[in-house]
C-alpha atoms as a PDB file:
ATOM      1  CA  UNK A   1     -19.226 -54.784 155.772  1.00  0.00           C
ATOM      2  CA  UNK A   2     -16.804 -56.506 158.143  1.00  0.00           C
ATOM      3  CA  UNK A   3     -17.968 -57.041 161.566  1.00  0.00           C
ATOM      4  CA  UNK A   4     -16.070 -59.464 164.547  1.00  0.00           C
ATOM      5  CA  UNK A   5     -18.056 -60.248 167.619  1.00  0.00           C
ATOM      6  CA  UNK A   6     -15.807 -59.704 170.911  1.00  0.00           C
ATOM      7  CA  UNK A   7     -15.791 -63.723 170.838  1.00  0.00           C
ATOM      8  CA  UNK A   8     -13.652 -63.367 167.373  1.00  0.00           C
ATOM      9  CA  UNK A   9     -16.030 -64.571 165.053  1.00  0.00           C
ATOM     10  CA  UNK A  10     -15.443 -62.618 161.844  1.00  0.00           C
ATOM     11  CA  UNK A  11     -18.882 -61.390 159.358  1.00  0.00           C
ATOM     12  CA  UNK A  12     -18.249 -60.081 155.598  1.00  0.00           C
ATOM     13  CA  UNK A  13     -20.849 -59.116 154.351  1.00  0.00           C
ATOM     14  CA  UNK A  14     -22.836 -56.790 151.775  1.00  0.00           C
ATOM     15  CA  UNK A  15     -26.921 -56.936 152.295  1.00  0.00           C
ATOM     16  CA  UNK A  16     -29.682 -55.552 149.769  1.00  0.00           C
ATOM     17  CA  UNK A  17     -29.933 -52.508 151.793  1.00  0.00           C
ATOM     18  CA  UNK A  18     -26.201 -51.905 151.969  1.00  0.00           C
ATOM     19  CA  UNK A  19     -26.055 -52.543 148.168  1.00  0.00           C
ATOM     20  CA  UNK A  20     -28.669 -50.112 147.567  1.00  0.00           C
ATOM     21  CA  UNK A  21     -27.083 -47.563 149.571  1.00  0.00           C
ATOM     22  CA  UNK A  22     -23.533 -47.670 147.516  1.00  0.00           C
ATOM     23  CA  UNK A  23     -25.694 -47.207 144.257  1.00  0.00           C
ATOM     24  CA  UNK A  24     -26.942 -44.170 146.064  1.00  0.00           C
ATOM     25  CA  UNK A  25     -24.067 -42.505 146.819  1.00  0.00           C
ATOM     26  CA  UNK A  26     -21.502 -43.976 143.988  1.00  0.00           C
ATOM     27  CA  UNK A  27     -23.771 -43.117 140.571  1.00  0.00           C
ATOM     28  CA  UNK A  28     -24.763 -40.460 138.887  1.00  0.00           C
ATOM     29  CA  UNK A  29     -28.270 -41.025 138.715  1.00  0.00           C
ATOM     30  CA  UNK A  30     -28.166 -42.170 143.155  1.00  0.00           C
ATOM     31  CA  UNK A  31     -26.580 -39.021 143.875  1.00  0.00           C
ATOM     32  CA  UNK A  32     -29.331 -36.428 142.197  1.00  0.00           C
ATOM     33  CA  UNK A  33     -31.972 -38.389 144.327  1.00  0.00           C
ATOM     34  CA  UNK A  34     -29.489 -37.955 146.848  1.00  0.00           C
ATOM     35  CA  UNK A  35     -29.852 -34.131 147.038  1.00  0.00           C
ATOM     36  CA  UNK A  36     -33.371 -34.708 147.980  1.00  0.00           C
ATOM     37  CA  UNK A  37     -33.164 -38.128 150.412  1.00  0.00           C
ATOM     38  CA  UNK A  38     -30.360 -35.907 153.087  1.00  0.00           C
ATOM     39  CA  UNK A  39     -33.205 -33.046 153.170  1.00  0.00           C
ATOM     40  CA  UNK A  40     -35.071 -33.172 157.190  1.00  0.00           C
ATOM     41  CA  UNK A  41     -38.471 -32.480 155.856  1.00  0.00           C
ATOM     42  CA  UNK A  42     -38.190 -36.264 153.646  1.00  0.00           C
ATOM     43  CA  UNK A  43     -37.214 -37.403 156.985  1.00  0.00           C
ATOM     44  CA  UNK A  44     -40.278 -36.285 158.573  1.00  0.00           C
ATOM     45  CA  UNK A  45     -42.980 -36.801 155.729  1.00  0.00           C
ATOM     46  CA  UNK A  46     -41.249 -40.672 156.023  1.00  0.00           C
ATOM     47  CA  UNK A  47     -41.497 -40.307 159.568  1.00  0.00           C
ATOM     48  CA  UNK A  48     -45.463 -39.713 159.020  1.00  0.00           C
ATOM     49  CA  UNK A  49     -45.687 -42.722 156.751  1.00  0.00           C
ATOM     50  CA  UNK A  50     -44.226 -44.995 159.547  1.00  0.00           C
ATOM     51  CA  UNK A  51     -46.492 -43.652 162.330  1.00  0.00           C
ATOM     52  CA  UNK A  52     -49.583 -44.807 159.850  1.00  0.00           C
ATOM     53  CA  UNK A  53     -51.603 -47.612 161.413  1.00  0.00           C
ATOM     54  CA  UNK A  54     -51.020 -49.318 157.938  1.00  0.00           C
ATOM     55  CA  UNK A  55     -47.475 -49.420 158.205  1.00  0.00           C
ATOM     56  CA  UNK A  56     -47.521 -52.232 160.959  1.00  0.00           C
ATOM     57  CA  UNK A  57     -48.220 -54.671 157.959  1.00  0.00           C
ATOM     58  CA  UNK A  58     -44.669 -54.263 157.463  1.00  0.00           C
ATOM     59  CA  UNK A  59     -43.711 -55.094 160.785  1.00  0.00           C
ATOM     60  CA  UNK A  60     -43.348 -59.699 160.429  1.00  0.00           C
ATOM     61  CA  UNK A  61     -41.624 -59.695 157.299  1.00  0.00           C
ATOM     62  CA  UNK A  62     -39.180 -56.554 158.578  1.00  0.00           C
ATOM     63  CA  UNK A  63     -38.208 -58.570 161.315  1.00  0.00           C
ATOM     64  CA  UNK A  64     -37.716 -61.860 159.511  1.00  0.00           C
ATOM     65  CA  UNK A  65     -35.740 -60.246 157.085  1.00  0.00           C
ATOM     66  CA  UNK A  66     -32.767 -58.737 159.344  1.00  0.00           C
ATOM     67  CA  UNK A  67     -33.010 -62.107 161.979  1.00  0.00           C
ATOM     68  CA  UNK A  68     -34.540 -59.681 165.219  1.00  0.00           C
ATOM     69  CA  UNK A  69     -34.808 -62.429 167.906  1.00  0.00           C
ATOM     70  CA  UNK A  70     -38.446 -60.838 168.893  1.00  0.00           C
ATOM     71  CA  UNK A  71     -37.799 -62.599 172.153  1.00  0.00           C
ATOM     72  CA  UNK A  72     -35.350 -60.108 173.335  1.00  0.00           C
ATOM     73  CA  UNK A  73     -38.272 -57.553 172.872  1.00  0.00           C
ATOM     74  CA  UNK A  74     -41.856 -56.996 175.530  1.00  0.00           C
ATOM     75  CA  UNK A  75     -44.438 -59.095 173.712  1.00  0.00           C
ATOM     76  CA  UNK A  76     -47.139 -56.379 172.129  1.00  0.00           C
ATOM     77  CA  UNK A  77     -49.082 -55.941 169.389  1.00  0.00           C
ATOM     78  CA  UNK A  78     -47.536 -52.638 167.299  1.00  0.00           C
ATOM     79  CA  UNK A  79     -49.651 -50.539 165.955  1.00  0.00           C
ATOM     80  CA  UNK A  80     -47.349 -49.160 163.544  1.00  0.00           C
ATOM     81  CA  UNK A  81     -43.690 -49.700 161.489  1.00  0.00           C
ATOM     82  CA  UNK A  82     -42.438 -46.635 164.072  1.00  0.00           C
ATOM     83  CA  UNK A  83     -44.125 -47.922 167.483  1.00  0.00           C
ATOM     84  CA  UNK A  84     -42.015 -51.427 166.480  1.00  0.00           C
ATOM     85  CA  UNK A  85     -38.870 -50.106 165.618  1.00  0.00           C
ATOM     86  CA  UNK A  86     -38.985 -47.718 168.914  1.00  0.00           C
ATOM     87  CA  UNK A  87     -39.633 -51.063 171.145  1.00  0.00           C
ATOM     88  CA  UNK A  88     -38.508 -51.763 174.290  1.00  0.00           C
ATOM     89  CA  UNK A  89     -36.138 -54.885 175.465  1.00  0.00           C
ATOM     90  CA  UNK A  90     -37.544 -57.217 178.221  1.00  0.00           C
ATOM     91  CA  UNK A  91     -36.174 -56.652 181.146  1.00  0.00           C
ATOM     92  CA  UNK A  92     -32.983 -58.465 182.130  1.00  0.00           C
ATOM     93  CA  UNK A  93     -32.098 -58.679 178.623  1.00  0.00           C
ATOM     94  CA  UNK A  94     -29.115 -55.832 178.368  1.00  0.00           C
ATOM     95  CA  UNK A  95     -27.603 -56.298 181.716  1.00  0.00           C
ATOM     96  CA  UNK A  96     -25.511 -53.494 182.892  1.00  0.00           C
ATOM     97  CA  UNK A  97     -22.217 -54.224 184.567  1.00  0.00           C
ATOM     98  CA  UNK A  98     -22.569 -52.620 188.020  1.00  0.00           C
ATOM     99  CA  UNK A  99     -18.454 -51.954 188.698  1.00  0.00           C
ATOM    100  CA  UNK A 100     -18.454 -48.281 188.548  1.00  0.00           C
ATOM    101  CA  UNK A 101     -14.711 -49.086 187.405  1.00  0.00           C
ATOM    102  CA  UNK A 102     -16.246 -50.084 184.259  1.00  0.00           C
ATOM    103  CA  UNK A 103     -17.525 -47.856 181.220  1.00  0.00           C
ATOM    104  CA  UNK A 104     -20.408 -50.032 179.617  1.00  0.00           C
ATOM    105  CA  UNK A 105     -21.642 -49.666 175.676  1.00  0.00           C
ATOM    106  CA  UNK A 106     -24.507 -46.599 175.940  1.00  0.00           C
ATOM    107  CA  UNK A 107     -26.036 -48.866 172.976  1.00  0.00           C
ATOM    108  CA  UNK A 108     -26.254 -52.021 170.771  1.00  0.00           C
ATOM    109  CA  UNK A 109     -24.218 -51.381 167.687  1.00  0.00           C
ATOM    110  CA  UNK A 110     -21.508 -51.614 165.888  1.00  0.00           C
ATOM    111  CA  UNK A 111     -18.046 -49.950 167.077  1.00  0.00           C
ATOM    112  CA  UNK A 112     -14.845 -48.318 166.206  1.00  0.00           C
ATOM    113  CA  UNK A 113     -12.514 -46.126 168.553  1.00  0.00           C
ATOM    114  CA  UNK A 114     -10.073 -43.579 167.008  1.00  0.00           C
ATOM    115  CA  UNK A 115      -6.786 -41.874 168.471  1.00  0.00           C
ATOM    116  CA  UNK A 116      -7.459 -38.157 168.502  1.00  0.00           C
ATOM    117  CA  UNK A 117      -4.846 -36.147 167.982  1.00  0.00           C
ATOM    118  CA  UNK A 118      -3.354 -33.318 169.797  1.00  0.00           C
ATOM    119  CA  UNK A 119      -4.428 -31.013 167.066  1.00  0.00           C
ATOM    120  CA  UNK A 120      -7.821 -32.413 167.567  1.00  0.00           C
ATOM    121  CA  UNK A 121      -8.273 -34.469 164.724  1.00  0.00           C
ATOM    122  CA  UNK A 122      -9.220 -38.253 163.548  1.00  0.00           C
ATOM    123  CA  UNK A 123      -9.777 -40.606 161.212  1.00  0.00           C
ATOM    124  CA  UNK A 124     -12.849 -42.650 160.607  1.00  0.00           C
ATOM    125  CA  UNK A 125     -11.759 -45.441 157.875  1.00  0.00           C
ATOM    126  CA  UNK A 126     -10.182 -42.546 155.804  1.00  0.00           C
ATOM    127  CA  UNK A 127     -12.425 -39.502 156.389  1.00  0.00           C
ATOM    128  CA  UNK A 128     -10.928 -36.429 157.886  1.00  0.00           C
ATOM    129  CA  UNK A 129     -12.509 -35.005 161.453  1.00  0.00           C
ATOM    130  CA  UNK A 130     -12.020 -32.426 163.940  1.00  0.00           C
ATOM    131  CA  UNK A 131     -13.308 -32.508 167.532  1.00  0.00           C
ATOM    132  CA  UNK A 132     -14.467 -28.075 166.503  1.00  0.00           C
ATOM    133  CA  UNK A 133     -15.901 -29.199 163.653  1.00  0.00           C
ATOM    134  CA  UNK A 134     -18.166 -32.187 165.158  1.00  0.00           C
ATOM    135  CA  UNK A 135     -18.557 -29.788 168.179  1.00  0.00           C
ATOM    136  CA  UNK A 136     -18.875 -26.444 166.277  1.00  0.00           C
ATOM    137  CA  UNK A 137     -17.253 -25.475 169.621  1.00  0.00           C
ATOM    138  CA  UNK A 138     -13.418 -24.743 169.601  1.00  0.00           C
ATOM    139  CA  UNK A 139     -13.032 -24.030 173.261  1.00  0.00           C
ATOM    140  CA  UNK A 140     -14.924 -27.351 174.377  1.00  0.00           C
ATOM    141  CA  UNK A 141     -13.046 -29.436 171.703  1.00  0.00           C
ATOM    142  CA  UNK A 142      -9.357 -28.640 173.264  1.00  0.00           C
ATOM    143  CA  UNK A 143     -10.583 -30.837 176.169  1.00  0.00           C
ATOM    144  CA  UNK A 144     -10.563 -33.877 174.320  1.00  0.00           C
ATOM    145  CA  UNK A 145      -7.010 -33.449 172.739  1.00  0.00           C
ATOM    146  CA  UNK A 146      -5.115 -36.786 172.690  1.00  0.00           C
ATOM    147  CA  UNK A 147      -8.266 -38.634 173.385  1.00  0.00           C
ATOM    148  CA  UNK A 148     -10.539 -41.178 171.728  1.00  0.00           C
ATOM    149  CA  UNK A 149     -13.802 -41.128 169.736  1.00  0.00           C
ATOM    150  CA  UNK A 150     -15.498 -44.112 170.414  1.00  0.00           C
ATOM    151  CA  UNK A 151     -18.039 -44.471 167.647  1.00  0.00           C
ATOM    152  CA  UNK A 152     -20.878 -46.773 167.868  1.00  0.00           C
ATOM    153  CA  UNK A 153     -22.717 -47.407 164.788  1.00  0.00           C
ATOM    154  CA  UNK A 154     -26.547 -48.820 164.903  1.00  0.00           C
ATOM    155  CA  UNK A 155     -28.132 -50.253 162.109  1.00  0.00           C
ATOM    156  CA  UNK A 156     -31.675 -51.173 161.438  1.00  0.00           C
ATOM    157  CA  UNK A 157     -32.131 -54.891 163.116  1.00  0.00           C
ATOM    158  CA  UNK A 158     -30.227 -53.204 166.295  1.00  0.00           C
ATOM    159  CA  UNK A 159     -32.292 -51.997 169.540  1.00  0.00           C
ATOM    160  CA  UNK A 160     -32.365 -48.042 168.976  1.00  0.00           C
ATOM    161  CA  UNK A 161     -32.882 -47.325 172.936  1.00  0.00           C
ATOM    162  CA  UNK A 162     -29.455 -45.916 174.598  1.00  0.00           C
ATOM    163  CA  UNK A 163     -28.465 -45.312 177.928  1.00  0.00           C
ATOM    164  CA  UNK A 164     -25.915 -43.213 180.004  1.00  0.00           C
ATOM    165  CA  UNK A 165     -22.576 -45.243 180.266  1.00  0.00           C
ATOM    166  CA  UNK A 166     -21.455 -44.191 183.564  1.00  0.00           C
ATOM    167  CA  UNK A 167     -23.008 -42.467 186.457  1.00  0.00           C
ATOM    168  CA  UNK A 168     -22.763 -39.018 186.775  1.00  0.00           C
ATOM    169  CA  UNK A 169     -24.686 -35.181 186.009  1.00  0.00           C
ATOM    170  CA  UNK A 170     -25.643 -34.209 182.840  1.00  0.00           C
ATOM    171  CA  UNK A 171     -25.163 -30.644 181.010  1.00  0.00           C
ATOM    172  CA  UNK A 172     -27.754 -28.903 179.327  1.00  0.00           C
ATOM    173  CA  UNK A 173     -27.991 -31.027 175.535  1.00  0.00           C
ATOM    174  CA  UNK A 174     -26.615 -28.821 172.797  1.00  0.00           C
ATOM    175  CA  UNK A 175     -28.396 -29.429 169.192  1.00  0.00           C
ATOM    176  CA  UNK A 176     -27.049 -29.065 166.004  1.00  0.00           C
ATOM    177  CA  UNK A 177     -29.096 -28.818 162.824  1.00  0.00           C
ATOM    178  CA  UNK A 178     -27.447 -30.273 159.580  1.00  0.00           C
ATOM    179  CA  UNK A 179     -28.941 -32.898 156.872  1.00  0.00           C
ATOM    180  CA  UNK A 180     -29.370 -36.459 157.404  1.00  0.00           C
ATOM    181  CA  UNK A 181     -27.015 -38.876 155.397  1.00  0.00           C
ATOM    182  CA  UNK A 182     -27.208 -42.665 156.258  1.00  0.00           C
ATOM    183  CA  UNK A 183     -24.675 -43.528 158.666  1.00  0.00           C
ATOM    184  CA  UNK A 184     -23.632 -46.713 156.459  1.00  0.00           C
ATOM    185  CA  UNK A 185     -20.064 -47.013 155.597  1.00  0.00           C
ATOM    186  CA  UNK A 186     -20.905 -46.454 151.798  1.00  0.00           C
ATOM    187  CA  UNK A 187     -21.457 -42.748 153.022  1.00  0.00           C
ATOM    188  CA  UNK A 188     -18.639 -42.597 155.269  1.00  0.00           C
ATOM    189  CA  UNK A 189     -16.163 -43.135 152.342  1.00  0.00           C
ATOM    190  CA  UNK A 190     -17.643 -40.027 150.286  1.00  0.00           C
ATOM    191  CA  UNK A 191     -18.963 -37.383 153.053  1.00  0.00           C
ATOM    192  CA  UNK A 192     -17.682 -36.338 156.478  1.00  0.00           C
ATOM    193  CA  UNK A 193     -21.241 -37.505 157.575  1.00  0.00           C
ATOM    194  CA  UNK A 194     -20.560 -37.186 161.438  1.00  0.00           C
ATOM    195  CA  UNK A 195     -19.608 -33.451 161.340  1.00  0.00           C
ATOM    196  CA  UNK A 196     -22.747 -33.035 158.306  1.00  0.00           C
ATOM    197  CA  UNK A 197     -25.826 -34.596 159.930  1.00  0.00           C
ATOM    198  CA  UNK A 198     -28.019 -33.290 162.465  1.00  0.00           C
ATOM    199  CA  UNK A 199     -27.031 -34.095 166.073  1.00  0.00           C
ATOM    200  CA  UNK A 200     -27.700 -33.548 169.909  1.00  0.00           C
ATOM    201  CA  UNK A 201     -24.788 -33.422 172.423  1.00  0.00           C
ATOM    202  CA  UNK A 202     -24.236 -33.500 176.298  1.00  0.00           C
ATOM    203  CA  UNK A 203     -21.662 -33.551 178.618  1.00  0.00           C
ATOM    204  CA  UNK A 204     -21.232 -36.630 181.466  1.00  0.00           C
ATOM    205  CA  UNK A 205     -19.563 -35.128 184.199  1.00  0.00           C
ATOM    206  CA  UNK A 206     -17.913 -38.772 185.896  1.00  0.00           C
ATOM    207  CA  UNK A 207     -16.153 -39.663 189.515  1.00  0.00           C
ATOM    208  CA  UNK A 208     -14.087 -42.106 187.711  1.00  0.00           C
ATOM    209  CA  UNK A 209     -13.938 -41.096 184.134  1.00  0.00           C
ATOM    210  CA  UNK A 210     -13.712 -37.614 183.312  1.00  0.00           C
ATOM    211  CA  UNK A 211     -16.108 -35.339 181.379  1.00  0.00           C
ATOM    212  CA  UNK A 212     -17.413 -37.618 178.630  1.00  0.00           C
ATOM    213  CA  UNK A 213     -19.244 -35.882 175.837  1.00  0.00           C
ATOM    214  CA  UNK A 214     -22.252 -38.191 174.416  1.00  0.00           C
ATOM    215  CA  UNK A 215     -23.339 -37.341 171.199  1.00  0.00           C
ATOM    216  CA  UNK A 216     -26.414 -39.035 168.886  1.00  0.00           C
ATOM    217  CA  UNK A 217     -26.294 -38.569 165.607  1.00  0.00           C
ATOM    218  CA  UNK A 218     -29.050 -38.591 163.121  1.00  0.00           C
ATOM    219  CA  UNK A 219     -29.305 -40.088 160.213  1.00  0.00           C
ATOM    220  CA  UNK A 220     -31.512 -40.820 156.864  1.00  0.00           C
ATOM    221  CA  UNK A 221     -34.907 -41.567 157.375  1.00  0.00           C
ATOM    222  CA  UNK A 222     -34.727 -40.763 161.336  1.00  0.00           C
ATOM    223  CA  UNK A 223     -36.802 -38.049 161.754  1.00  0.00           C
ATOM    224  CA  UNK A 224     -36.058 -37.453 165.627  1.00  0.00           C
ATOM    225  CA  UNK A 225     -33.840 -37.680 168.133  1.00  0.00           C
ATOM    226  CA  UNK A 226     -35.242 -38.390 171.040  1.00  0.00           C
ATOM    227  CA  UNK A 227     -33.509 -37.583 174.785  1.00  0.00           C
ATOM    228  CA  UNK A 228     -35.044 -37.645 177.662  1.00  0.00           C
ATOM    229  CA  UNK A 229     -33.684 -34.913 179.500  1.00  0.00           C
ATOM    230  CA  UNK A 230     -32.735 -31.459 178.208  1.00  0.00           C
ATOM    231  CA  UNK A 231     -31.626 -29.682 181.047  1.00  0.00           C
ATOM    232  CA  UNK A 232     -29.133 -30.323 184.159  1.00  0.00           C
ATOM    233  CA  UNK A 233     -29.401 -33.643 186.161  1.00  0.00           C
ATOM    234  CA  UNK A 234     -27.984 -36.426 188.114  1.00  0.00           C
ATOM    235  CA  UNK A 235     -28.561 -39.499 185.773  1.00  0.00           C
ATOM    236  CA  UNK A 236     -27.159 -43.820 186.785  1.00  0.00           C
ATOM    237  CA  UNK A 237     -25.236 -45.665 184.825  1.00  0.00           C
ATOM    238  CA  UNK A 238     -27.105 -47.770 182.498  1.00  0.00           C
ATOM    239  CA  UNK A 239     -30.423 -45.409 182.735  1.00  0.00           C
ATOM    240  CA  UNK A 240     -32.033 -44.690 179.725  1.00  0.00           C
ATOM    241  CA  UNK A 241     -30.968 -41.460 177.808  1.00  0.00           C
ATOM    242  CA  UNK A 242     -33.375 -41.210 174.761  1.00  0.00           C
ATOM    243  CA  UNK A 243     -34.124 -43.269 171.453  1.00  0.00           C
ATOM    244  CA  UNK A 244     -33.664 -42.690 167.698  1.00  0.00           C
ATOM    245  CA  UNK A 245     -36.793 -42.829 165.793  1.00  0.00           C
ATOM    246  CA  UNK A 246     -37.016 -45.105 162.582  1.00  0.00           C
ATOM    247  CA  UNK A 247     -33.603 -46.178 160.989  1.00  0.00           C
ATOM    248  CA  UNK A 248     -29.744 -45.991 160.996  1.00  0.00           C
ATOM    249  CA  UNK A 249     -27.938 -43.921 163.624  1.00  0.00           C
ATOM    250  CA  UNK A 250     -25.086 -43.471 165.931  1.00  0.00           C
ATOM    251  CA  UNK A 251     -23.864 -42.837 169.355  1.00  0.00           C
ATOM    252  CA  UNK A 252     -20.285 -40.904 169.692  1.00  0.00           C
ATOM    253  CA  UNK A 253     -18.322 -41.227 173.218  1.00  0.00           C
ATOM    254  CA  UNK A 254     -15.867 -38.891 173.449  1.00  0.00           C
ATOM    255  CA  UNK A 255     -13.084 -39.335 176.265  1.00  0.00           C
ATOM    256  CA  UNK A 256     -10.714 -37.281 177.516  1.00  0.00           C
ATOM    257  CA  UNK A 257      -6.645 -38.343 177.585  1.00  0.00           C
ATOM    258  CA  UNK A 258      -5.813 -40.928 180.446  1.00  0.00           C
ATOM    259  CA  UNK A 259      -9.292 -40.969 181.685  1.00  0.00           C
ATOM    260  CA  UNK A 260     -10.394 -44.584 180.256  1.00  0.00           C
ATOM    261  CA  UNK A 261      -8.266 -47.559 179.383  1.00  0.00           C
ATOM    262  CA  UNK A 262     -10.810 -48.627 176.372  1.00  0.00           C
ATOM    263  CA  UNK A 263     -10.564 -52.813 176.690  1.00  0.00           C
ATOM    264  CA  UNK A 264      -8.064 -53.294 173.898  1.00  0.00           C
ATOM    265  CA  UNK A 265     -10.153 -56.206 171.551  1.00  0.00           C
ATOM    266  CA  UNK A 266     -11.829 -53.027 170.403  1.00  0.00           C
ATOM    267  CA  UNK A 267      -8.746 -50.694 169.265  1.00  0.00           C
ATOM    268  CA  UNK A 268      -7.315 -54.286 167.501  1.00  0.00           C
ATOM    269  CA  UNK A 269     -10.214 -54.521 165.891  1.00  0.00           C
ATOM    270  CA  UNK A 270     -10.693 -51.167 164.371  1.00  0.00           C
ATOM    271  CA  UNK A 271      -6.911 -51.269 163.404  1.00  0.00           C
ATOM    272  CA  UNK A 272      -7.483 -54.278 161.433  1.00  0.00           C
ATOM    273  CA  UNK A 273     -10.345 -52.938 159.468  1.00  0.00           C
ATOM    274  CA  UNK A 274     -13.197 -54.611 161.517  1.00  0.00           C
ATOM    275  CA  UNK A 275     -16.308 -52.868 163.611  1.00  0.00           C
ATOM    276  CA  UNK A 276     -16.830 -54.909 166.569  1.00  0.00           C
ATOM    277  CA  UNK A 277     -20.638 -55.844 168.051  1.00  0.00           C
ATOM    278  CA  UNK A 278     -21.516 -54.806 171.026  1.00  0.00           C
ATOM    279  CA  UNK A 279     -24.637 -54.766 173.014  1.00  0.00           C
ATOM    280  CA  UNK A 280     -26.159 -52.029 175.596  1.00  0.00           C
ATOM    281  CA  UNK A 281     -24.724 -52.438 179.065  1.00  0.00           C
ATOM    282  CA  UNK A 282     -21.447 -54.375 178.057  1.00  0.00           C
ATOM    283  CA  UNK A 283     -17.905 -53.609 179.087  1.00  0.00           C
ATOM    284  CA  UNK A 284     -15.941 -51.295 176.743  1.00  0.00           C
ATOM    285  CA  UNK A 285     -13.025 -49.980 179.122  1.00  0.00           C
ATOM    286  CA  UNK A 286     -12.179 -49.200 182.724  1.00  0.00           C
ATOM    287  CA  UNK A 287     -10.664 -46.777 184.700  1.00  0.00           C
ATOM    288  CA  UNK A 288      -7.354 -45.514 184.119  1.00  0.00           C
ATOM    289  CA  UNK A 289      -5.807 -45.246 187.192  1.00  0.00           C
ATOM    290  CA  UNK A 290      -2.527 -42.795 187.672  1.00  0.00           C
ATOM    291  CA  UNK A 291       0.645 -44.523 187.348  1.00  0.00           C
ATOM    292  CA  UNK A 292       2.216 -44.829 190.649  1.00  0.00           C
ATOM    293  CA  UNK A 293       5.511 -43.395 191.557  1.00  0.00           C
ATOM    294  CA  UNK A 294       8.525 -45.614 192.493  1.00  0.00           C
ATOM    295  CA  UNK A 295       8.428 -43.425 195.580  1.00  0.00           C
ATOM    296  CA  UNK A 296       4.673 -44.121 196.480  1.00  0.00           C
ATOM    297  CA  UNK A 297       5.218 -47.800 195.312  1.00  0.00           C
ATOM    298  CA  UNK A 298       8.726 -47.610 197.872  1.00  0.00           C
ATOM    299  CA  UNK A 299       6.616 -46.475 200.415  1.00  0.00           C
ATOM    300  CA  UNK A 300       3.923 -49.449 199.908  1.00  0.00           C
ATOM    301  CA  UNK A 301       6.331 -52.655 200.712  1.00  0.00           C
END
């Protein structure tokens, strides 16, 4: 894995669990089990495992093991492997940036942003998408032509609460059933995993940045997908949307053309090869404002 945090420093790394997961999905013998692991129900009978009072024996050496400053966290005593990894952050600890100029990370993660193209398609590392198939709505898709994906990429040791990333009214949230493949990079390579797993979606209708459509994607071992709100509604920036249930997921901005100027450490990054850290609440682009005329700008002096 290659990471950079938006202060430059670079991290290459491979852990146990990202080791395990390229076994998975690379040999012969990890891809039969495979078959089964994707499957909802093994989500869900996992799902009833980590709910089990005797999971939260698990909890100390969990946290330990993937460096979770616990201070970041409300101080409790968890009463299961599910009730920890659901937590919630102290308050004060993911400022939001207040500017309504500025379009804030809905999540902590890790993230990449990708050039759609005017046929609606885009690349993630070299995986093929289209906005209809991710959608599984041509008509909606066309809207996001020459736009971006912003793709935000949680793993386990990240805080799996997410928020809205500007203020504005929600849409009704749209769910799509599908399997549930681990969002790791390993799987990435081999399966179209974004347009594959199961997944909720709802529009942001914005002041200053369009109709963004916020998708969470599920992912192995998370058994639900949990949003707040299901029908119509005027939501704040930085108010929380839902949470993802026990482990690996992802958030997916998508933003219309010359709505958002996405802060440009982030498209670097991603062209070089590297997924970029960010936290819930932190900048990730502004406003694009229209280009002014030379008559307008004439008229100004």
């Amino acid at each position: 894995m290659k990471y950079i945090d938006r202060k430059g420093n670079i991290t290459i790394e491979e852990n146990s669990q990202d080791k395990f997961l390229r076994h998975l999905y690379t040999d012969w013998g990890g891809r039969l089990c495979l078959t089964l692991l994707i499957r909802p129900f093994v989500s869900r009978l996992a799902g009833t495992v980590l709910k089990s009072r005797l999971s939260a024996r698990f909890v100390p050496g969990f946290a330990e093991r993937n460096g979770i400053d616990m201070s970041d966290y409300e101080e409790k005593k968890y009463c299961s492997y599910n009730d920890f990894f659901t937590r919630k952050i102290r308050e004060g600890a993911r400022p939001i940036v207040k500017d309504e100029s500025i379009l804030v990370s809905p999540c902590d993660g890790k993230v990449s942003v990708h050039r759609i193209g005017n046929d609606s398609r885009f690349f993630i590392k070299d995986t093929e998408y289209t906005v209809p198939q991710l959608l599984r709505n041509p008509r909606l898709a066309e809207k996001y032509e020459n736009g971006y994906a912003v793709v935000i990429r949680l793993t386990v040791d990240n805080y799996h609460h997410y928020c809205y990333p500007a203020q504005g009214v929600q849409s009704s949230v749209v769910s799509l059933a599908g399997c549930l493949h681990t969002v790791n990079p390993a799987a990435g390579e081999l399966h179209p995993i974004y347009k594959e797993n199961a997944r909720e979606y709802a529009l942001l209708q914005t002041t200053n940045f369009g109709t963004i459509l916020m998708m969470e994607v599920g992912a192995m071992m998370v058994g639900k997908i949990r949003n707040r709100f299901k029908t119509p509604r005027k939501v704040d920036k930085g108010e929380e949307k839902g949470y993802f249930e026990f482990g690996g997921s992802t958030v997916i901005l998508l933003l219309q053309h010359g709505k958002v100027r996405l802060d440009y450490d982030l498209l670097e990054n991603t062209e070089n090869g590297y997924e970029t850290i960010v936290r819930m609440g932190e900048r990730i682009g502004e406003q694009k404002l229209p280009k002014r005329t030379g008559k307008n700008s004439a008229d100004l002096k």
